[in-house]
Structures are given as C-alpha cells and as structure tokens.
Protein backbone atom coordinates (compact mmCIF):
# COMPACT_ATOMS: atom_id res chain seq x y z
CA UNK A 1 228.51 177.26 153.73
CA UNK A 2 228.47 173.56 153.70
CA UNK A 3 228.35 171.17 156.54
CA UNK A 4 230.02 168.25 157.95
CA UNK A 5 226.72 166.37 158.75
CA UNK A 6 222.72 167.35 159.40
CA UNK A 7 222.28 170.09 161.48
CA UNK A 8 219.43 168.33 162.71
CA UNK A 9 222.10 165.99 164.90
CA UNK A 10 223.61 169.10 166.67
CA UNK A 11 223.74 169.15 170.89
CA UNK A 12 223.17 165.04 170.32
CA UNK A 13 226.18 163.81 172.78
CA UNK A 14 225.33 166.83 174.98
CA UNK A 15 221.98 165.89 175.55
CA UNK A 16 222.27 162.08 175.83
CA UNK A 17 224.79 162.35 178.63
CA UNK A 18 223.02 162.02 181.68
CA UNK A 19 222.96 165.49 184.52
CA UNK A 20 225.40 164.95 187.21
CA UNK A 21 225.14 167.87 190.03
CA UNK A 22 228.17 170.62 190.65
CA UNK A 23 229.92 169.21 193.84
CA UNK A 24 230.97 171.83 195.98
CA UNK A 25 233.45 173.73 196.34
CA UNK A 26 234.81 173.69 199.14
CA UNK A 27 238.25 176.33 199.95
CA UNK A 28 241.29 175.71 202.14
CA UNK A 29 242.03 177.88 205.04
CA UNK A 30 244.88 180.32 204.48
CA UNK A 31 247.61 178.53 206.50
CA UNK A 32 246.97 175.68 204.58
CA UNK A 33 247.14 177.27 201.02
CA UNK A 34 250.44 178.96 202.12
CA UNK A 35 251.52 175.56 203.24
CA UNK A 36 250.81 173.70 200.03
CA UNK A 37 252.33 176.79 197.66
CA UNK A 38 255.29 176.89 199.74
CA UNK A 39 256.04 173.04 199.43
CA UNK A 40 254.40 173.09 195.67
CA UNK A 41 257.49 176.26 194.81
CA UNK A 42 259.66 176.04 197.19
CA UNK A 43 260.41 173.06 198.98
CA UNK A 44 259.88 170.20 196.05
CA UNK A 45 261.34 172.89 193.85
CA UNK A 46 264.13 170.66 191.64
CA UNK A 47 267.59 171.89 191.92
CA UNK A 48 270.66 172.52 189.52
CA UNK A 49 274.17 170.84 190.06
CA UNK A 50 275.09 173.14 192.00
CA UNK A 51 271.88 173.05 194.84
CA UNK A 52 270.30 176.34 193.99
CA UNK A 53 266.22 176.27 193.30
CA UNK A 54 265.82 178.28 190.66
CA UNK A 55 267.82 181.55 191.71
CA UNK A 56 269.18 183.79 189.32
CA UNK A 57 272.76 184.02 188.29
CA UNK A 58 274.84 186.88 188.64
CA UNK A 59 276.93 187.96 185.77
C-alpha cells in the first residue's frame, strides 16, 4: 500500500515538541459541583417566549 511520504519521518512533530508535565487534577467539593450544574442547567438555562426553561409541552 503506498504512502504519503517516508516512513522514516513518522512520530517527527511528536518527538520535537518539547515534555510538559500533567498538572493536577485537582476535584471540586460536592456542594460546589451541585452549585455550578445547577446554575450551568438550570438557572442560565435560556427561555422560550413564553418563560419556561426547557419544560415539556402538554398536548
């Protein structure tokens, strides 16, 4: 199967970029992830004409 260049050249870009180290990680506390996913869906969620946030209509 041909090519698109040497395989000689493969991992070049990969292994000219210089090693930066993993930062870490560091996770919220739980009444702070509730806080942000309640504001992220609930609060900042955009509304219709009519006010609702993304309810379902009845029909």
């Amino acid at each position: 199967m041909p090519t698109h260049g040497s395989l000689t050249k493969a991992g070049k870009v990969r292994a000219q970029t210089p090693k930066v180290d993993r930062m870490e990680r560091t996770s919220l506390s739980p009444r702070k992830r509730m806080r942000s996913n309640y504001s992220k869906r609930i609060a900042n969620a955009p509304t219709d004409r009519w006010g609702n946030r993304g309810r379902r209509r009845r029909r």
